[in-house]
Structures are given as structure tokens and as C-alpha cells.
N, C-alpha and C. Protein backbone atom coordinates (compact mmCIF):
# COMPACT_ATOMS: atom_id res chain seq x y z
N UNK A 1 164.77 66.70 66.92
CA UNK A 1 164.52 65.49 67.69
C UNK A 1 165.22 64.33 66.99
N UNK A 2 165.78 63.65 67.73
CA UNK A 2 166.20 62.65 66.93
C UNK A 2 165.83 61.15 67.53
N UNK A 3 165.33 60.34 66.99
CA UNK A 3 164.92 58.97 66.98
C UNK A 3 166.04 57.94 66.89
N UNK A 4 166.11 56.66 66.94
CA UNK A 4 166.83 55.66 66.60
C UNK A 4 167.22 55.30 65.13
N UNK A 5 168.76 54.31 65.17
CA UNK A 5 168.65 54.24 63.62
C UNK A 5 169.36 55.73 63.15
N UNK A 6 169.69 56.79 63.77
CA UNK A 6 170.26 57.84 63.36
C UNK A 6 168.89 58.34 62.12
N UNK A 7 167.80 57.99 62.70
CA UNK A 7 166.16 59.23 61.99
C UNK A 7 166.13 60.61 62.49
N UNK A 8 166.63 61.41 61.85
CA UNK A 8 166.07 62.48 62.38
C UNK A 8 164.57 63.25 62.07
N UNK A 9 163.78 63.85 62.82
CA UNK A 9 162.46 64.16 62.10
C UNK A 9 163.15 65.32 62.12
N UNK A 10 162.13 65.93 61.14
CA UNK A 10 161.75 67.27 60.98
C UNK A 10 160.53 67.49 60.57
N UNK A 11 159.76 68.66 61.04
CA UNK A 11 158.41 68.88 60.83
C UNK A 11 158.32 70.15 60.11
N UNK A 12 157.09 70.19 59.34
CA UNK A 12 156.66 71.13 57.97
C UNK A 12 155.24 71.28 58.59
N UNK A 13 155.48 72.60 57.77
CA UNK A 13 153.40 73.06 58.03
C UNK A 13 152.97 71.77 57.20
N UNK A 14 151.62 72.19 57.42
CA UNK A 14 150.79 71.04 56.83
C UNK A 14 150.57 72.01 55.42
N UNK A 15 149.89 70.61 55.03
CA UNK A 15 149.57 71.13 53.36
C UNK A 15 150.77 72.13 52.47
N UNK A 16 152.03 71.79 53.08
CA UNK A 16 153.00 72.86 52.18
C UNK A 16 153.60 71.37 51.14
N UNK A 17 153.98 71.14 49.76
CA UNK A 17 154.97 69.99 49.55
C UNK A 17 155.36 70.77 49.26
N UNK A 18 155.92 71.68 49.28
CA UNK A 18 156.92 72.65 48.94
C UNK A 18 158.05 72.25 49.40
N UNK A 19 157.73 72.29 51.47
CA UNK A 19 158.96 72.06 52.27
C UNK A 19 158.78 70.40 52.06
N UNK A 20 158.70 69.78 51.39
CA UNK A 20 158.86 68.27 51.17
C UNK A 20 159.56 67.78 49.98
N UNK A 21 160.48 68.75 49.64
CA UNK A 21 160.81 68.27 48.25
C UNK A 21 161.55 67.05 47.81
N UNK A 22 162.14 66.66 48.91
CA UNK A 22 162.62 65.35 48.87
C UNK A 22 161.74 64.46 49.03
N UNK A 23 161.06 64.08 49.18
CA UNK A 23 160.02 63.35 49.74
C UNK A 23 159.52 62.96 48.31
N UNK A 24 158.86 64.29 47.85
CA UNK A 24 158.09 64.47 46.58
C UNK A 24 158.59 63.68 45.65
N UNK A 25 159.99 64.35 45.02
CA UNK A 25 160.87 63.39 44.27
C UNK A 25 161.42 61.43 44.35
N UNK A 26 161.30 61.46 45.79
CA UNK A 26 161.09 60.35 45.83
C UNK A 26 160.13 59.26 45.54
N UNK A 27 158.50 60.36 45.64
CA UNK A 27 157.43 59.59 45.42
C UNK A 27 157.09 59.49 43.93
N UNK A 28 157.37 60.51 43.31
CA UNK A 28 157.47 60.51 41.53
C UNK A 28 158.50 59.26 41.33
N UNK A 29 159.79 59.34 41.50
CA UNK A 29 160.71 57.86 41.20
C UNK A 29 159.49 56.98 41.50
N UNK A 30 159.09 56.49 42.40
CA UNK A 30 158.67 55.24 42.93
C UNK A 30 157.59 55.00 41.90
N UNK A 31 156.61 56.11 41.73
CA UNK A 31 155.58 56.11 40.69
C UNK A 31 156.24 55.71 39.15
N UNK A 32 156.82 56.37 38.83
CA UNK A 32 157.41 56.00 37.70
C UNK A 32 158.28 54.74 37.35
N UNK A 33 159.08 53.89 38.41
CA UNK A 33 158.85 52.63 38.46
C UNK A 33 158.29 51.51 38.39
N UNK A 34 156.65 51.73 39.23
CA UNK A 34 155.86 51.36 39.20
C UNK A 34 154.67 51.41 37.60
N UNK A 35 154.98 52.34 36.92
CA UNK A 35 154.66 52.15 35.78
C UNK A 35 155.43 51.85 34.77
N UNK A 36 156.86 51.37 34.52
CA UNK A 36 157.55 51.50 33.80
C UNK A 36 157.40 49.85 33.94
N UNK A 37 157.31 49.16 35.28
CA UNK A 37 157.22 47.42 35.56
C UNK A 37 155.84 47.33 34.86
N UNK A 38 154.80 48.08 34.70
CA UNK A 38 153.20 47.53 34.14
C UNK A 38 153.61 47.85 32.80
N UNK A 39 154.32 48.81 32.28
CA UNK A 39 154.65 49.05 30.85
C UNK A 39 155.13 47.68 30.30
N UNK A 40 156.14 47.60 30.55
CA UNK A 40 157.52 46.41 30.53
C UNK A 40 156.85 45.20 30.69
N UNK A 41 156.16 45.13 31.51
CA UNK A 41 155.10 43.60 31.32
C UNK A 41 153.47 43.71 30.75
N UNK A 42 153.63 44.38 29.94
CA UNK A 42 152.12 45.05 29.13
C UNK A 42 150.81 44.04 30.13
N UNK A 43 150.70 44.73 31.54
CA UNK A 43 150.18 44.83 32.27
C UNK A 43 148.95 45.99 32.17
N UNK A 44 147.79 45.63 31.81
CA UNK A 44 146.45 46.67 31.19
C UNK A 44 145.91 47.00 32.22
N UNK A 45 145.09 48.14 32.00
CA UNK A 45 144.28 48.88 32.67
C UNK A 45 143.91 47.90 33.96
N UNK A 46 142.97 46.79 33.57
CA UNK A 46 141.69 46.19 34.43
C UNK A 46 142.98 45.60 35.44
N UNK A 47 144.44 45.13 35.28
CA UNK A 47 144.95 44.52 36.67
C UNK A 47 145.90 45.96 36.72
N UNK A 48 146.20 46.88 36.60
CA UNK A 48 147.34 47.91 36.95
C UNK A 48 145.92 48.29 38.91
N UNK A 49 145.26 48.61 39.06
CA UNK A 49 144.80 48.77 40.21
C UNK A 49 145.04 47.43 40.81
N UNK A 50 144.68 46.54 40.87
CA UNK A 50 144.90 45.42 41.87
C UNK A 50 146.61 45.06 42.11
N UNK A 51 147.18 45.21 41.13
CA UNK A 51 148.66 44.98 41.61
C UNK A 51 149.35 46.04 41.85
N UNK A 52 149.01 47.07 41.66
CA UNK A 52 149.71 48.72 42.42
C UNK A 52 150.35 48.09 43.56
N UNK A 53 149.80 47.91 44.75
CA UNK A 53 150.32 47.85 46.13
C UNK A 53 151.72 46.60 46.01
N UNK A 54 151.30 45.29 45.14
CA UNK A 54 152.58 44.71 44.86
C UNK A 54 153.51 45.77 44.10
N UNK A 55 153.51 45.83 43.05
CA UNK A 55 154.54 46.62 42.13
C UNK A 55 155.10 47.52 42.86
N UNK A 56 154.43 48.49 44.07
CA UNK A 56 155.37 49.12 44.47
C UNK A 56 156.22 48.78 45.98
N UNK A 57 155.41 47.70 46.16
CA UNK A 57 156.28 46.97 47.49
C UNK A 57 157.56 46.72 46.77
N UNK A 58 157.46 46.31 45.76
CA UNK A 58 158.94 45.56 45.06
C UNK A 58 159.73 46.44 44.49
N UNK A 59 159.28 47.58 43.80
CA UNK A 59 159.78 48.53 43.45
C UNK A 59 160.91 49.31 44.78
N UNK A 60 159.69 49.67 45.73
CA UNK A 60 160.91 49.63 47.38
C UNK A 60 161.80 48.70 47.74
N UNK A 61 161.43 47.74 47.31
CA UNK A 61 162.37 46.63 48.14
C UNK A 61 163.60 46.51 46.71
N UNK A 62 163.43 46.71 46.21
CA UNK A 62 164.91 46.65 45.14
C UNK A 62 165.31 48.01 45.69
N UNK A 63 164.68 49.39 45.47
CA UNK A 63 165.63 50.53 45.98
C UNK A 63 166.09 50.50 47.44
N UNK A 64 165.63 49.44 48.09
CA UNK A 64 166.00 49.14 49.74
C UNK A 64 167.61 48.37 50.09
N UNK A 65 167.82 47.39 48.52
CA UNK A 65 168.86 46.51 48.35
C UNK A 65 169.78 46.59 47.50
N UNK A 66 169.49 47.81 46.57
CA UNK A 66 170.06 48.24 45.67
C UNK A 66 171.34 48.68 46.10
N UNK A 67 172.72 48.82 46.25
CA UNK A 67 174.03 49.66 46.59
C UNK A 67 174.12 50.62 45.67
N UNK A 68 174.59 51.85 45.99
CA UNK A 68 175.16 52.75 45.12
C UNK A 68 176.53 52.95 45.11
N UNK A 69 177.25 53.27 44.34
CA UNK A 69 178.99 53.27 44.49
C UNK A 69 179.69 52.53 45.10
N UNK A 70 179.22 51.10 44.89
CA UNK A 70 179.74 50.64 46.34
C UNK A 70 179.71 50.41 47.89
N UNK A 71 178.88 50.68 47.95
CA UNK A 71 178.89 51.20 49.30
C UNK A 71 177.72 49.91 50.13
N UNK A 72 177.26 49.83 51.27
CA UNK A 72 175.98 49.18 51.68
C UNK A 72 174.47 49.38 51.07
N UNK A 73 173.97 48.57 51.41
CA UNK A 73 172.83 49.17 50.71
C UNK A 73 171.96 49.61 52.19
N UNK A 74 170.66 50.38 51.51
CA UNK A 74 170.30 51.05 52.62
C UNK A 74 169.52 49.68 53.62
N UNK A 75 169.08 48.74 53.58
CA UNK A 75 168.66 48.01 54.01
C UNK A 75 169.93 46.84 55.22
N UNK A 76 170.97 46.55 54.39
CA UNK A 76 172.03 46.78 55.34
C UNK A 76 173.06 47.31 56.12
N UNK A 77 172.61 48.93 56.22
CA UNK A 77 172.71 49.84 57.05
C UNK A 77 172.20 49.85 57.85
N UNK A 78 170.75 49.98 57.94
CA UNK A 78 169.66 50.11 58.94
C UNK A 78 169.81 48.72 59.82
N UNK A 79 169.58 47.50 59.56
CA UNK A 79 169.56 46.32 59.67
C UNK A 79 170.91 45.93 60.46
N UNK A 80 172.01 46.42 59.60
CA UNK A 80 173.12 45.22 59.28
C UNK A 80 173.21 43.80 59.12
N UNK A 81 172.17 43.57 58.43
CA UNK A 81 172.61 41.76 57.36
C UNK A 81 172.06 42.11 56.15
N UNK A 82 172.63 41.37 55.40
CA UNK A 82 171.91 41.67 53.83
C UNK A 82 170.35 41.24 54.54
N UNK A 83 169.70 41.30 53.28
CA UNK A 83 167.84 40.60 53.17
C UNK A 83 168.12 39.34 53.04
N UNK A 84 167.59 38.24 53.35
CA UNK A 84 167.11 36.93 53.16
C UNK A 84 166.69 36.31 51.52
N UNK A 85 165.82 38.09 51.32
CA UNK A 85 164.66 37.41 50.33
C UNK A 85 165.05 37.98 48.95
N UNK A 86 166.48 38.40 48.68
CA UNK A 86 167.25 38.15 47.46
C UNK A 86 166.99 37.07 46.72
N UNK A 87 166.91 36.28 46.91
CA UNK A 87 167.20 34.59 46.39
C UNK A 87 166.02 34.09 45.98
N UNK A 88 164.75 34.83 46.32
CA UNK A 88 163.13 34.54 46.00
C UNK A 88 162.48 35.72 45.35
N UNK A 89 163.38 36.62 45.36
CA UNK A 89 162.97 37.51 44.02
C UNK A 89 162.70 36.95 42.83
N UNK A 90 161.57 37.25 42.19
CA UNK A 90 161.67 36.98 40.87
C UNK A 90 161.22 38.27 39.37
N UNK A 91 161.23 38.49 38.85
CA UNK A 91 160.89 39.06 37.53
C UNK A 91 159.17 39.50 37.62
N UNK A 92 159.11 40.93 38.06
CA UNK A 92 157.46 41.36 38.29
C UNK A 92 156.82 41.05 37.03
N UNK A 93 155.70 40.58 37.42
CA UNK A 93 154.77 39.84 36.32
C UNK A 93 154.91 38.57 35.44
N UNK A 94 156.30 37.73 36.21
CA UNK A 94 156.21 36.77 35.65
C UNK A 94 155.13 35.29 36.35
N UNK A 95 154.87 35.02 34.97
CA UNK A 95 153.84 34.30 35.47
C UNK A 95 154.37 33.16 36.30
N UNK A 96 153.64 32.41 37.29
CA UNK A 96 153.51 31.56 38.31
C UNK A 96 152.30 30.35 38.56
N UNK A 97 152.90 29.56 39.32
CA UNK A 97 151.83 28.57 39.36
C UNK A 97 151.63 28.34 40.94
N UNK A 98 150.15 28.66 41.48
CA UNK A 98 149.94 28.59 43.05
C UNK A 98 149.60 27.24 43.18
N UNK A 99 149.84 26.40 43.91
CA UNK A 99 150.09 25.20 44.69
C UNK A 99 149.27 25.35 45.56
């Protein structure tokens, strides 16, 4: 079946990650990102649960904008325009002042 955006699905039994191995590997990277940013900003136990869901939004959104060899990145592929929100990135866990 194929969807828009050039998605193609494909479907797996349930409960196999076997037939998911890409997937899998992708979700270990993302994990291991996500702890390598709480490492890197000696980010402790009591906030690593409350900022999970940030750390790994951002963690995606750099591998979303990231280019490899040159090439587009996957975000202006899908899209076609760069992101906007390059320019308001900042450094995970740097501290801030809310207004």
C-alpha cells in the first residue's frame, strides 16, 4: 500500500520486533541520545523523567534537520523548506529565564 509523501507501509505480526529491526535500531539511537544529552548536562535522576518527552522531541528534531553527505535533510524532503526553528534552537539544558 502506499500512502503520500512516497510512505510506504508494511505490516508485521504483532508482538514479533524481530520483523522491526529497523525500527528497533532506530529507537535504541534515539534512547541513547536522549541519555547521552542528561549525561552531558549532569541532569539527575529526580528531572531525567520530567524532561524525557523534551530531550527526545529535540533529539528528533536535530535527526529531522540533520543532512547526511550532503544531501537534504529529511525534514526538507518531506516538507520542501528548511525548518523555521533552526535559529531558536538552543543547547539542551541550558539554563533560561521565563518571562
Amino acid at each position: 500500500m502506499k500512502a503520500g509523501h512516497g510512505v510506504t507501509f508494511e505490516y508485521a505480526a504483532a508482538n514479533t520486533p524481530q520483523q522491526n529491526g529497523a525500527v528497533e535500531r532506530a529507537f535504541a539511537t534515539l534512547y541513547g541520545r536522549v541519555r547521552s544529552m542528561f549525561q552531558g548536562n549532569g541532569i539527575g535522576d529526580e528531572y531525567r523523567k520530567k524532561l524525557w518527552v523534551e530531550a527526545a522531541k529535540m533529539a528528533t528534531d536535530l535527526e529531522n534537520i540533520s543532512s547526511h553527505d550532503g544531501e537534504k535533510s529529511r525534514h526538507e524532503n518531506l516538507l520542501k523548506y528548511a525548518p523555521t526553528f533552526i535559529s531558536d534552537m538552543r543547547i539542551f539544558g541550558e539554563m533560561g529565564i521565563a518571562q
